[in-house]
N, C-alpha and C. Protein backbone atom coordinates (compact mmCIF):
# COMPACT_ATOMS: atom_id res chain seq x y z
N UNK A 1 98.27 138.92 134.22
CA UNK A 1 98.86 138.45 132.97
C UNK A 1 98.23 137.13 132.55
N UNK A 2 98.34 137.26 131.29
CA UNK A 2 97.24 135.80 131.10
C UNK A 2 98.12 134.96 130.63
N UNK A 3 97.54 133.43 130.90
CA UNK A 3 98.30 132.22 130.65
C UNK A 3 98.94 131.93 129.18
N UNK A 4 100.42 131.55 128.84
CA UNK A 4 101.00 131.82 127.95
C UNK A 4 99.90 130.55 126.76
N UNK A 5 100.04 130.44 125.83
CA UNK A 5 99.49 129.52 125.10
C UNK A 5 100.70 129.20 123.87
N UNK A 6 100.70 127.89 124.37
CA UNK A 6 102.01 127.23 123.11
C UNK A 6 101.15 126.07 122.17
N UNK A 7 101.23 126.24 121.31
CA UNK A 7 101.04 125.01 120.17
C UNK A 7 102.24 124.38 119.72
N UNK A 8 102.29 122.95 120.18
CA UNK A 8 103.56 122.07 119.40
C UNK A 8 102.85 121.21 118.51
N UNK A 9 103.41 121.24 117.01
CA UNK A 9 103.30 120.83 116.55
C UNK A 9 104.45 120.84 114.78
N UNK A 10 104.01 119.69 113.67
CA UNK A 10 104.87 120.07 112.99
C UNK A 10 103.69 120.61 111.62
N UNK A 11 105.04 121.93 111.16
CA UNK A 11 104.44 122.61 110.21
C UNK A 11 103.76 121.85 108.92
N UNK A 12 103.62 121.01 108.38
CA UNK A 12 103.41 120.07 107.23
C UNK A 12 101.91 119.67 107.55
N UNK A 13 101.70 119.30 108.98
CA UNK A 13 100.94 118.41 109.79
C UNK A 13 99.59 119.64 109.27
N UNK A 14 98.58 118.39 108.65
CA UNK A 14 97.31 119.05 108.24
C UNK A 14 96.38 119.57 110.16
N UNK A 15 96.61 118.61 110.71
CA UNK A 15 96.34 118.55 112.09
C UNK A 15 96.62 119.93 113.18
N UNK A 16 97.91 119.96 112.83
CA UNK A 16 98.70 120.89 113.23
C UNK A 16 97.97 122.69 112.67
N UNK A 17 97.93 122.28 111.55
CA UNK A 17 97.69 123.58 110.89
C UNK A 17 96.19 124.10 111.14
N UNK A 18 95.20 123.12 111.70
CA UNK A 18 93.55 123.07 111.86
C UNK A 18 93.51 124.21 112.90
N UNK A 19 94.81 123.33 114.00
CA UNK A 19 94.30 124.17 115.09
C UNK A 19 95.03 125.48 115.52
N UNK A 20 95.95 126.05 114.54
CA UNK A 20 96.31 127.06 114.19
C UNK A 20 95.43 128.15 113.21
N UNK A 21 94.58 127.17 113.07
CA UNK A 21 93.72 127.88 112.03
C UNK A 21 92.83 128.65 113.24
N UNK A 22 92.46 128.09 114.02
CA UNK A 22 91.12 128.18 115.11
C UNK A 22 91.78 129.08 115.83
N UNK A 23 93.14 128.84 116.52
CA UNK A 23 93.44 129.78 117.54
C UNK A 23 93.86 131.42 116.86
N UNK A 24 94.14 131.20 115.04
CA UNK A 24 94.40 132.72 114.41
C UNK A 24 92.57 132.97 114.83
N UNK A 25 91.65 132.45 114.21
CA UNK A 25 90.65 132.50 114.40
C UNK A 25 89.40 133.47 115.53
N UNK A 26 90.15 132.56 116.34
CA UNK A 26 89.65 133.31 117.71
C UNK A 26 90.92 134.69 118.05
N UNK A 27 91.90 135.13 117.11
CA UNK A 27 92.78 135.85 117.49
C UNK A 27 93.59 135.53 118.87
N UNK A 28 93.77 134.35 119.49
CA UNK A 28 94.41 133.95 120.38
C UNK A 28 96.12 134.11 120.04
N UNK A 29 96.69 135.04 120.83
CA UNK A 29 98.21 135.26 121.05
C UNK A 29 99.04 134.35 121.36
N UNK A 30 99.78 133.28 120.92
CA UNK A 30 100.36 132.22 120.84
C UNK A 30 101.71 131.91 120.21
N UNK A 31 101.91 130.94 120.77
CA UNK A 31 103.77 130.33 120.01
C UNK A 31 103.91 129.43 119.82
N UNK A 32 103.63 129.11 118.71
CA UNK A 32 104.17 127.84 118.13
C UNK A 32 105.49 126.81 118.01
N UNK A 33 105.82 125.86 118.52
CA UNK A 33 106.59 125.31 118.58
C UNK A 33 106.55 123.89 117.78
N UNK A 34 108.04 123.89 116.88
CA UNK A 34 108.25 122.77 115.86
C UNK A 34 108.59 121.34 116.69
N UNK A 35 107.99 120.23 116.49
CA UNK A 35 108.21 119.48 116.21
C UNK A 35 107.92 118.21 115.68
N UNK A 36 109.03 117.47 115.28
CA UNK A 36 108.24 116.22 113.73
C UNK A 36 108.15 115.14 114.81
N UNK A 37 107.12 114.48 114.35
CA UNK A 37 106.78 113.45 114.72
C UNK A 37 107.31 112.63 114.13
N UNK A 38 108.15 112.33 113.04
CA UNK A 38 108.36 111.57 112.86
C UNK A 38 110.17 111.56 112.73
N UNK A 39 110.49 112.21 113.62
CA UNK A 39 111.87 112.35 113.99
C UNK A 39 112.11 111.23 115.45
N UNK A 40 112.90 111.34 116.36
CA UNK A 40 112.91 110.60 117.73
C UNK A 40 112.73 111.64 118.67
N UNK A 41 111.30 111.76 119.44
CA UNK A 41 110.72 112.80 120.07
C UNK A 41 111.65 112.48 121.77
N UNK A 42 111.02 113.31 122.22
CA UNK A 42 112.59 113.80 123.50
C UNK A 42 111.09 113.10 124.53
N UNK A 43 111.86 112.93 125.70
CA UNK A 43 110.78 112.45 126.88
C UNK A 43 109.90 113.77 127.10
N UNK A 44 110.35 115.06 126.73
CA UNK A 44 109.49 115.91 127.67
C UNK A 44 108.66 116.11 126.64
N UNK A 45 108.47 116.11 125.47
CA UNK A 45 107.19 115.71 124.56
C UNK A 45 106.43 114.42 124.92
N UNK A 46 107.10 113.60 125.08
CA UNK A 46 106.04 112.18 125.29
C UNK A 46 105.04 112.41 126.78
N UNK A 47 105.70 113.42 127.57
CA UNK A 47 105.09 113.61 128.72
C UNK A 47 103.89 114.51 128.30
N UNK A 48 103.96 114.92 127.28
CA UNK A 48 102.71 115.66 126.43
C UNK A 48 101.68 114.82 125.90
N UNK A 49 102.85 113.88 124.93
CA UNK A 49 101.58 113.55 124.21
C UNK A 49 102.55 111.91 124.12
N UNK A 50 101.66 111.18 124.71
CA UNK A 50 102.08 109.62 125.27
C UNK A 50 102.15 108.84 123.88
N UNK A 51 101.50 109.24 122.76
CA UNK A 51 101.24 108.55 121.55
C UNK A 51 102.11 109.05 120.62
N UNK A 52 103.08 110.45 120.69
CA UNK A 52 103.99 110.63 120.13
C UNK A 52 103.40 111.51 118.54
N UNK A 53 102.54 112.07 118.50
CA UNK A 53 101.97 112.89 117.89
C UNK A 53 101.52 114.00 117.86
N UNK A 54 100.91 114.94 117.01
CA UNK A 54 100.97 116.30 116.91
C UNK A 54 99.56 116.59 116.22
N UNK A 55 98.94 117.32 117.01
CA UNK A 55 99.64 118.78 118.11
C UNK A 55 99.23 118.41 119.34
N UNK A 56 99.84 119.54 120.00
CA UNK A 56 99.87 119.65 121.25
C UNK A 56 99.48 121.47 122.10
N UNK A 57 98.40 121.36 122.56
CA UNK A 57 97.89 122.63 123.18
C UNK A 57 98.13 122.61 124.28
N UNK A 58 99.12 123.89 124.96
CA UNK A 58 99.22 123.86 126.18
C UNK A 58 98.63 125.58 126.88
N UNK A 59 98.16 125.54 127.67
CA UNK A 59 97.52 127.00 127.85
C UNK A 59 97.83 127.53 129.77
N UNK A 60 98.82 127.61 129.67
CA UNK A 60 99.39 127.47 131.22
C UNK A 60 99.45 126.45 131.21
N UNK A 61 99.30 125.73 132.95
CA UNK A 61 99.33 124.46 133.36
C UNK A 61 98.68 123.71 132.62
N UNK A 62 97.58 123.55 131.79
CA UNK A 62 96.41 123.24 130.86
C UNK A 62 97.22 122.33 129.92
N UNK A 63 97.41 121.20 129.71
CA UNK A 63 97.79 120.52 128.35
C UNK A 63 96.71 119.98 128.06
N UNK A 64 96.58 119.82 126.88
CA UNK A 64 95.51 119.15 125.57
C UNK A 64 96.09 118.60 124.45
N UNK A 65 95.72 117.21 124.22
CA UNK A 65 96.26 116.45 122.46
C UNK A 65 94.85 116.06 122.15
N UNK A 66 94.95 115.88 120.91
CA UNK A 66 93.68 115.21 119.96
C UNK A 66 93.25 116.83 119.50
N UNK A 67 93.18 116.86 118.03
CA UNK A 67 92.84 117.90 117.66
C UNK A 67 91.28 118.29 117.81
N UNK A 68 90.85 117.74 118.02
CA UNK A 68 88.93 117.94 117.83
C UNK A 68 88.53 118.84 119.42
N UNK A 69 89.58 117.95 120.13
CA UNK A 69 89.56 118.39 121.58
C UNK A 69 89.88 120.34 121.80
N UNK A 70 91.02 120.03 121.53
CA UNK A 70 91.79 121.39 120.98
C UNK A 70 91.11 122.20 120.10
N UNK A 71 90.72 122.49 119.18
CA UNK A 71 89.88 123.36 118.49
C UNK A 71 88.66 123.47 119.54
N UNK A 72 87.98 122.79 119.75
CA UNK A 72 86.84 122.81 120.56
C UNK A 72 87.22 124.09 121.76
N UNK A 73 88.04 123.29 122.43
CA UNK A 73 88.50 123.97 123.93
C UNK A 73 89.10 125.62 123.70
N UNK A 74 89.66 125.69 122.53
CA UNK A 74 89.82 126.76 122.13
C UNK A 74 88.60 127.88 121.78
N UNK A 75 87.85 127.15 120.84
CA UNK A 75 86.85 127.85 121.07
C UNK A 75 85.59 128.58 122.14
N UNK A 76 85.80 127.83 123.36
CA UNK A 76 85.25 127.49 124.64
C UNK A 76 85.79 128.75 125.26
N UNK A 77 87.76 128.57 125.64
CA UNK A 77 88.33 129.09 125.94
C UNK A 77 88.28 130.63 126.03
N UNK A 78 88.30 131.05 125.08
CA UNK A 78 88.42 132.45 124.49
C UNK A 78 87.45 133.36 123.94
N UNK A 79 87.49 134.43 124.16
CA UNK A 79 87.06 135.37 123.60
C UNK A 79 86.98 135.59 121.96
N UNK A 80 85.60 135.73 121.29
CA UNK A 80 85.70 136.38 120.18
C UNK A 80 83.90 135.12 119.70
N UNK A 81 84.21 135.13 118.47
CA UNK A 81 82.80 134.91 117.56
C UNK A 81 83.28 133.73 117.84
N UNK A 82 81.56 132.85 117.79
CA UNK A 82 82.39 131.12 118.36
C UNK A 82 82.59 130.61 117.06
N UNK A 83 82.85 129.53 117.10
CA UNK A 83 83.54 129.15 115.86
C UNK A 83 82.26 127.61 115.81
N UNK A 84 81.32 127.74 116.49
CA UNK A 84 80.68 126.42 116.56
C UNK A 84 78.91 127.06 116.16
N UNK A 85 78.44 126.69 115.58
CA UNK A 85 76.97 127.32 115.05
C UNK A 85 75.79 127.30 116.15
N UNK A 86 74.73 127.70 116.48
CA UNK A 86 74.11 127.43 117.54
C UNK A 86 72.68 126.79 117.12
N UNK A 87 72.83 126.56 115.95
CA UNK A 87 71.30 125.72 115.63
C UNK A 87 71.77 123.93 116.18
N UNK A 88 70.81 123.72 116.60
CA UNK A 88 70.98 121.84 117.07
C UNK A 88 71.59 120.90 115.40
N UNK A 89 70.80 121.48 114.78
CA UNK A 89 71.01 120.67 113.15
C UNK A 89 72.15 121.40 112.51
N UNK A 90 72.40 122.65 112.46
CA UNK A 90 74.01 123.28 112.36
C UNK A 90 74.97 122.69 113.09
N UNK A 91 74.91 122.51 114.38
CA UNK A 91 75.98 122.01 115.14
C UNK A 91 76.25 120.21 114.65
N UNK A 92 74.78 119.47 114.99
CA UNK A 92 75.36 118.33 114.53
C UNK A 92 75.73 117.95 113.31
N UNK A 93 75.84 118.70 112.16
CA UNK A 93 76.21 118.71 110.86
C UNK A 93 77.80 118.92 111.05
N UNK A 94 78.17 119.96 111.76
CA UNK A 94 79.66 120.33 112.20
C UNK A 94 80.12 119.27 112.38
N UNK A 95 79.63 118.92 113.32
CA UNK A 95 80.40 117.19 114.04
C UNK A 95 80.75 116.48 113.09
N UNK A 96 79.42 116.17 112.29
CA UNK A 96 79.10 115.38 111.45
C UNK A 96 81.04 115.40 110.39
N UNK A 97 80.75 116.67 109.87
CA UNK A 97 81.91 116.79 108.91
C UNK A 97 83.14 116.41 109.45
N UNK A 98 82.98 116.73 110.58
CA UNK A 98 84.23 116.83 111.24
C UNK A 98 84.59 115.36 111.07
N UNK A 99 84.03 114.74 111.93
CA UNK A 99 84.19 113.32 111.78
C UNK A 99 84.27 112.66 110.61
N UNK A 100 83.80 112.52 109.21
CA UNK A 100 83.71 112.25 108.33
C UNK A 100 85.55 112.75 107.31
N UNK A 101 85.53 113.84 107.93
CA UNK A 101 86.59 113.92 107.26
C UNK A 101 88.34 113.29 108.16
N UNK A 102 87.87 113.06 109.24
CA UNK A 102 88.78 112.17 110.15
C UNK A 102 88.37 110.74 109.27
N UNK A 103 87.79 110.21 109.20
CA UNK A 103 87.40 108.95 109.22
C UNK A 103 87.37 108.48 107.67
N UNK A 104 87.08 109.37 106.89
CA UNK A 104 87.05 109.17 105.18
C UNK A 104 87.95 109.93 103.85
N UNK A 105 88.02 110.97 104.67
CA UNK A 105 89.19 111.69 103.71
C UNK A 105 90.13 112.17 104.14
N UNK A 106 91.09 111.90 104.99
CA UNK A 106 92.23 112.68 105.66
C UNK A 106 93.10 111.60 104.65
N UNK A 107 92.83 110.14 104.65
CA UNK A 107 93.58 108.89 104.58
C UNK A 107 93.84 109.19 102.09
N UNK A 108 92.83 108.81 102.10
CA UNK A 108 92.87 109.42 100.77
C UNK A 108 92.97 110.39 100.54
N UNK A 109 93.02 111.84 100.82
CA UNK A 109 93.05 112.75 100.17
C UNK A 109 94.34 113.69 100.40
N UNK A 110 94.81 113.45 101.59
CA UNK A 110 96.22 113.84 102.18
C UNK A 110 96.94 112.87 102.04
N UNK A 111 97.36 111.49 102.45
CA UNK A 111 98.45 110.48 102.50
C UNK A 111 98.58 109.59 101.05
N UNK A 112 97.39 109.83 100.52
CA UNK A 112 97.36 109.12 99.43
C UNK A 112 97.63 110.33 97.78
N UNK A 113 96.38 111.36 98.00
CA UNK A 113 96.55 111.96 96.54
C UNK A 113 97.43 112.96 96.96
N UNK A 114 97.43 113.87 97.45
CA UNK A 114 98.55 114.79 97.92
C UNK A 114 99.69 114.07 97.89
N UNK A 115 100.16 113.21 98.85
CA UNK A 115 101.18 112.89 99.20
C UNK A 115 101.90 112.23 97.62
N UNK A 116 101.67 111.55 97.39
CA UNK A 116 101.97 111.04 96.08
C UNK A 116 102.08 111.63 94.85
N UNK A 117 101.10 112.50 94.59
CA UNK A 117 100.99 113.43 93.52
C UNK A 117 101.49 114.82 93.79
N UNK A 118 101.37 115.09 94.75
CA UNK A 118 102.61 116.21 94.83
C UNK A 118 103.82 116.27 95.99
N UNK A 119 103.31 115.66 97.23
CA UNK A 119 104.30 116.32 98.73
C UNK A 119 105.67 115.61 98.15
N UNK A 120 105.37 114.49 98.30
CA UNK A 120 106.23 113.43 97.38
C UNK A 120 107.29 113.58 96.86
N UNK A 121 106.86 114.13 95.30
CA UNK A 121 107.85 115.32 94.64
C UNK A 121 108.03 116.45 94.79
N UNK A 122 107.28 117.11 95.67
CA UNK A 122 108.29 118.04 96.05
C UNK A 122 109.47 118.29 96.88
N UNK A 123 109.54 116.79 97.11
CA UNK A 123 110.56 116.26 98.43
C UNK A 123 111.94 115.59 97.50
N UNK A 124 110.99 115.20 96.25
CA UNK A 124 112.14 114.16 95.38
C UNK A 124 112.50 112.97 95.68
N UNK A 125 111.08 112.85 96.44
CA UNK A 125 111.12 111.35 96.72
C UNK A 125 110.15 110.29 95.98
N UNK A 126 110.26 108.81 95.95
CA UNK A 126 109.79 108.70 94.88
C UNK A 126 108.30 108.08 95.66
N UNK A 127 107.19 108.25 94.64
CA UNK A 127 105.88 108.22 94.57
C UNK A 127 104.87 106.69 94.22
N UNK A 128 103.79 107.05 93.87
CA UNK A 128 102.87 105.76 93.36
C UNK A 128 101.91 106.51 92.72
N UNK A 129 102.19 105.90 91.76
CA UNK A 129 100.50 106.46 90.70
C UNK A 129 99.71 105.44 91.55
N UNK A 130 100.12 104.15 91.48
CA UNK A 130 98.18 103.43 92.24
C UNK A 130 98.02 103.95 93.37
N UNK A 131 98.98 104.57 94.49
CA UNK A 131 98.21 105.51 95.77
C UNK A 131 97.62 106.05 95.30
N UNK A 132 98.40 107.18 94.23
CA UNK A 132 96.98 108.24 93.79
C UNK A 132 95.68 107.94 93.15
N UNK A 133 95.75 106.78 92.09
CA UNK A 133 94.71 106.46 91.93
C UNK A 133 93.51 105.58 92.92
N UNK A 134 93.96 105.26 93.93
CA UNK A 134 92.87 104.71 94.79
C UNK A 134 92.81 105.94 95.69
N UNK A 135 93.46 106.87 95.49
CA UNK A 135 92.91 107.71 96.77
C UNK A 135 91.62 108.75 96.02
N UNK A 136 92.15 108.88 94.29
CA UNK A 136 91.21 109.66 94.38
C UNK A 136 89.73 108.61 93.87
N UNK A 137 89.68 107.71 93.86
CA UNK A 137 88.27 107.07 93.45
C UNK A 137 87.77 106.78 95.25
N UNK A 138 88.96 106.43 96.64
CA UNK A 138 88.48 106.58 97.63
C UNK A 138 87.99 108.20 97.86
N UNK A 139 88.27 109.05 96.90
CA UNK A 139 87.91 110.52 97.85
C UNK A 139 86.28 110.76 96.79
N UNK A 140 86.17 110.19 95.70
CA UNK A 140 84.60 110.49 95.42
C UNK A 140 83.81 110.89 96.39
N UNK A 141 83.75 109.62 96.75
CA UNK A 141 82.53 109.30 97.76
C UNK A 141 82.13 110.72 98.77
N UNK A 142 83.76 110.60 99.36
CA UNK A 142 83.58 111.93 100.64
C UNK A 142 83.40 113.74 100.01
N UNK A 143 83.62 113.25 98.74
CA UNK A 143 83.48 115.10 97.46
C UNK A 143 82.18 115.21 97.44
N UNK A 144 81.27 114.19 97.25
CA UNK A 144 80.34 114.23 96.64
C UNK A 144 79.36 114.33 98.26
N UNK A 145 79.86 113.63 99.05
CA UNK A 145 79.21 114.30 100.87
C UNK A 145 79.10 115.89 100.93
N UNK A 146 80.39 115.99 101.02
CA UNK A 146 80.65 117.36 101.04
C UNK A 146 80.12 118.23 100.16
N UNK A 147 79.83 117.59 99.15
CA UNK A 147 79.12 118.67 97.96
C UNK A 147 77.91 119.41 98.46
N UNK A 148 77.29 117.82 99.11
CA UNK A 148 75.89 117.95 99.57
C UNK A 148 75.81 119.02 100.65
N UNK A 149 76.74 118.79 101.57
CA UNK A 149 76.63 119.36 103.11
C UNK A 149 76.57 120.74 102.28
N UNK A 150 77.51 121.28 101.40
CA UNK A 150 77.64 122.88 100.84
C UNK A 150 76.76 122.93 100.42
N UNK A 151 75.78 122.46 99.69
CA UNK A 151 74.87 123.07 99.23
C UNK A 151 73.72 123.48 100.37
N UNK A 152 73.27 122.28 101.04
CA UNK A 152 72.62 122.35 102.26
C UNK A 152 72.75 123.84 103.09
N UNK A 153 73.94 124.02 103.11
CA UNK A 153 74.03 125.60 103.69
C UNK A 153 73.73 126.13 105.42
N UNK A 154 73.99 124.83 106.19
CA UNK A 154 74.39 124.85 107.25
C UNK A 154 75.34 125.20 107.91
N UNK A 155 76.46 124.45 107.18
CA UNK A 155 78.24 124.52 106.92
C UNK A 155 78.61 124.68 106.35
N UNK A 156 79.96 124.81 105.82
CA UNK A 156 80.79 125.03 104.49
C UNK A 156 80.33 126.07 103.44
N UNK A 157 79.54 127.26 104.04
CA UNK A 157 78.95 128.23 103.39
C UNK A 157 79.89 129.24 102.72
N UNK A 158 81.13 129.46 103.10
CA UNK A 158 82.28 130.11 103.35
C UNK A 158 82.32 131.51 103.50
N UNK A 159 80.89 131.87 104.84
CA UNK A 159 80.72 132.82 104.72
C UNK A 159 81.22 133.11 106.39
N UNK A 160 80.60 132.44 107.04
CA UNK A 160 80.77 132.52 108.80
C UNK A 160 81.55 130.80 108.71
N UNK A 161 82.74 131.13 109.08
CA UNK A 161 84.05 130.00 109.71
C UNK A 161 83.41 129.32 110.68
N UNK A 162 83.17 128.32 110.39
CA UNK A 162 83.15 126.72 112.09
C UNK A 162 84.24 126.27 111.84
N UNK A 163 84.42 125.59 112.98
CA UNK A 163 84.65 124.14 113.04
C UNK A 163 85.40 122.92 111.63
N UNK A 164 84.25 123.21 111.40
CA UNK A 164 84.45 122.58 110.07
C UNK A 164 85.44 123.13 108.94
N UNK A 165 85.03 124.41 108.90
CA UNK A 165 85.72 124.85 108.10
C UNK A 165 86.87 125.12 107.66
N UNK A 166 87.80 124.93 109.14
CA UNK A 166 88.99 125.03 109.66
C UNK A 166 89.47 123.54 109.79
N UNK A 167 88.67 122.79 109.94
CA UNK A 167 88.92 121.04 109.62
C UNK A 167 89.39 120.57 108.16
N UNK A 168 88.17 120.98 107.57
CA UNK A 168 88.33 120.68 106.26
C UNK A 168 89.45 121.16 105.33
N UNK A 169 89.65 122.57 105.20
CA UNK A 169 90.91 123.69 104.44
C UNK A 169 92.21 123.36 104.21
N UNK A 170 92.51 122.93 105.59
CA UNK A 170 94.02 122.00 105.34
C UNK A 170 94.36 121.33 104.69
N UNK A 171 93.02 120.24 104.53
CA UNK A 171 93.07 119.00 103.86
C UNK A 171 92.64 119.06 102.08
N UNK A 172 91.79 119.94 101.82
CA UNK A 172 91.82 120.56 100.52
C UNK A 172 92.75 121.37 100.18
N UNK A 173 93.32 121.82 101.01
CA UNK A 173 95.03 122.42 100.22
C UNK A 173 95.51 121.47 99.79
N UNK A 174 96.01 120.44 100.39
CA UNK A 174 97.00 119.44 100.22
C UNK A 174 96.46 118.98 98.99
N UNK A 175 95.26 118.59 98.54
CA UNK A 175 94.54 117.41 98.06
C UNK A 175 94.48 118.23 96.27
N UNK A 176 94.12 120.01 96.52
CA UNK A 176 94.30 120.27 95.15
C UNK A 176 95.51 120.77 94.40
N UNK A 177 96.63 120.96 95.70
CA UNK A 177 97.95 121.03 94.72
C UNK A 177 98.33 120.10 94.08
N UNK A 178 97.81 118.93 93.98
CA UNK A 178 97.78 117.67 92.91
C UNK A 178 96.38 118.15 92.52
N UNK A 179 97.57 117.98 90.84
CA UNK A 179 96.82 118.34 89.33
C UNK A 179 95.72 117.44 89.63
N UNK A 180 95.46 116.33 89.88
CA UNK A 180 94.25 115.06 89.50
C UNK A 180 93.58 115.78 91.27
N UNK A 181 93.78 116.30 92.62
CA UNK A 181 92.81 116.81 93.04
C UNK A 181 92.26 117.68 92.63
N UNK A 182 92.92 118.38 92.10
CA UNK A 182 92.31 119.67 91.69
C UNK A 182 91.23 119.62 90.77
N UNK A 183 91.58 118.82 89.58
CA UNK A 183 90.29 118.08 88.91
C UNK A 183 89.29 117.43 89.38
N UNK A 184 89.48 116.91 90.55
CA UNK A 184 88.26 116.34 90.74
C UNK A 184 87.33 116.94 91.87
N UNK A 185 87.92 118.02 92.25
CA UNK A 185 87.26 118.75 92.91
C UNK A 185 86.14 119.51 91.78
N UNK A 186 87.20 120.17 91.24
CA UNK A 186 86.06 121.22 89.91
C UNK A 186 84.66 120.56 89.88
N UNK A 187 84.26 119.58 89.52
CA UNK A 187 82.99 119.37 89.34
C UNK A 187 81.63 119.30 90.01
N UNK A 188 82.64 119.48 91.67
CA UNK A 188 81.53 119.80 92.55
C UNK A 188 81.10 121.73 93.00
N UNK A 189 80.42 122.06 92.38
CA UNK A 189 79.98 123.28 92.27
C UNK A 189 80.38 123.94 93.89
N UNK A 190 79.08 123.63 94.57
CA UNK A 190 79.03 124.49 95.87
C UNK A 190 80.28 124.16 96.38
N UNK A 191 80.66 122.98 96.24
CA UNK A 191 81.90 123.12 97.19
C UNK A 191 83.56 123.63 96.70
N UNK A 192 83.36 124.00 95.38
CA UNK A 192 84.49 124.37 94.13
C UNK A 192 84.35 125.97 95.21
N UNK A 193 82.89 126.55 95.35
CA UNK A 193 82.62 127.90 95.43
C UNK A 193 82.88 128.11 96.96
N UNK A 194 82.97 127.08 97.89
CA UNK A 194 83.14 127.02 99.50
C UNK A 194 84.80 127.11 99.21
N UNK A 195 85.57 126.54 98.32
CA UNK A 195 86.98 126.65 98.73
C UNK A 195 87.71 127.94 98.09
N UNK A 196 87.07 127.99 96.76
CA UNK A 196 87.00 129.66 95.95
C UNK A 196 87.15 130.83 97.16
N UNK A 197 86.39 130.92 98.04
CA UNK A 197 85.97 131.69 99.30
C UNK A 197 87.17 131.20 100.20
N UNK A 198 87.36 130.09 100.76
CA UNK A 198 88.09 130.22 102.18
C UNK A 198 89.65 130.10 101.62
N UNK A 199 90.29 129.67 100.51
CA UNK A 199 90.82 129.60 99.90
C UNK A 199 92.22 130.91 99.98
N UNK A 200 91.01 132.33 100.06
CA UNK A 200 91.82 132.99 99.80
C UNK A 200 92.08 133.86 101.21
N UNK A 201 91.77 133.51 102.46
CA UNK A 201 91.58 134.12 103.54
C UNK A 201 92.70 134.19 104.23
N UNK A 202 92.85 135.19 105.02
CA UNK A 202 94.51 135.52 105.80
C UNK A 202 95.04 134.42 106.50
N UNK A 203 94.17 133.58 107.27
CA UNK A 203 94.54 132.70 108.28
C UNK A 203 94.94 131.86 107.37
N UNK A 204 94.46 131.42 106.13
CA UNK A 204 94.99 130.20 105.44
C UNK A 204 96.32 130.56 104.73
N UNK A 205 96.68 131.97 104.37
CA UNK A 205 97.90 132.61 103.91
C UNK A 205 98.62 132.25 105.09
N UNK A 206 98.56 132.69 106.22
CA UNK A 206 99.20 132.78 107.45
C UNK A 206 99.89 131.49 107.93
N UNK A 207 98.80 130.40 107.66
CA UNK A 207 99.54 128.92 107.87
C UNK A 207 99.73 128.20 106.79
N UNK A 208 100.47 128.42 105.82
CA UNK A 208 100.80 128.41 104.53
C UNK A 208 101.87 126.93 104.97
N UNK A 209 102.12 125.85 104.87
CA UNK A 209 103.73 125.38 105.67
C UNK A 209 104.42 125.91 104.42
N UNK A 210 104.58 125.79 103.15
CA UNK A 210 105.21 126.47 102.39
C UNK A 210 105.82 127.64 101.80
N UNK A 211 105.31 128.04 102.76
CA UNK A 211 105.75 129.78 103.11
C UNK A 211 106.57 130.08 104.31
N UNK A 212 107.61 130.81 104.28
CA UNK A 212 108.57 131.15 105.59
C UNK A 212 107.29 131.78 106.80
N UNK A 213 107.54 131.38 108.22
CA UNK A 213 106.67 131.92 108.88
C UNK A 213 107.46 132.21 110.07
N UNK A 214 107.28 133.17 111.14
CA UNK A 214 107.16 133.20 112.26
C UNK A 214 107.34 132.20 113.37
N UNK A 215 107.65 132.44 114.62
CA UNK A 215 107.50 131.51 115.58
C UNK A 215 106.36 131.82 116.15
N UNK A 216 105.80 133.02 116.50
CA UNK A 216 104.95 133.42 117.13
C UNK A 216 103.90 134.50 116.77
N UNK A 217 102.85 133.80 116.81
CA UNK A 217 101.15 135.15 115.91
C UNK A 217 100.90 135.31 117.36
């Protein structure tokens, strides 16, 4: 019998949803388990994850936090098409995004234009036009990266799923259900046509947080 595999994490959590993306991905049989981080987490989570954040991969005895880790190991892990490219300049482009979108657009494009321009109100809580407006003149910069990387046609092809691709998706959900992301995405072609494509794919239906779901895929 093979080792059970639990994901804790909370449904909202762009983080959360990456590596749900990877383990539908690899078709890995799993159970997801809720919880917010930003509730008062119980000791036997902190014995998980010492920093009090989400997610959390456990695969039998096996625990794992940090999502980059987790997607990775998953991919490693398991059986099926890898989720990581095998050219040297494909792969370090993966990284590349990966990191870039940790480091340049998670902050603006999720906490700032999402959050404000839509999560916000859809909560009925109240907002900031200047978040949104500095998040989206901070998210140029990283649209117009990304434009490039899509065209380049290493990554973000939205034809064969990495890494990346499953990095990035979460965070462009969030970013174009606000009217002003959504606009400012449009003008970048290849990458309007990379989210056109992954956009409409089962795994991203599947981890919908706005949609009633399951405990267990």
């Amino acid at each position: 019998m093979a080792d059970p595999v639990h994901l804790h994490g909370y449904r909202y959590s762009v983080y959360n949803r990456i590596a749900r993306l990877v383990l539908l991905s690899k078709k890995v049989e799993h159970q997801t388990i809720e919880v917010n981080p930003f509730a008062e987490l119980s000791e036997a989570y902190l014995m998980l994850h010492p920093f009090g954040r989400v997610p959390v991969l456990t695969h039998g005895a096996f625990k794992l936090f940090e999502t980059s880790a987790i997607t990775r190991y998953i991919d490693r892990a398991f059986n099926g098409r890898s989720l990581q490219p095998e050219g040297a300049a494909a792969l370090a482009r993966m990284d590349q995004v990966i990191a870039v979108i940790d480091a340049y657009a998670y902050w603006p494009m999720v906490r700032q234009v999402s959050s404000h321009a839509f999560f916000r109100p859809f909560l009925g809580e109240q907002s900031s036009r200047e978040e949104v407006d500095t998040g989206l003149e901070a998210s140029r910069k990283v649209l117009s990266f990304l434009e490039d990387v899509a065209e380049e046609g290493e990554v973000l092809t939205g034809r064969d799923i990495t890494l990346a691709d499953c990095h990035l998706a979460p965070m462009m959900d969030y970013f174009v259900r606000a009217q002003e992301g959504k606009a400012a995405l449009s003008p970048h072609r290849a990458l309007q046509r990379w989210w056109d494509q992954v956009s409409v794919l089962d795994i991203l239906k599947a981890t919908d947080p706005f949609t009633v779901q399951t405990a267990s895929k």
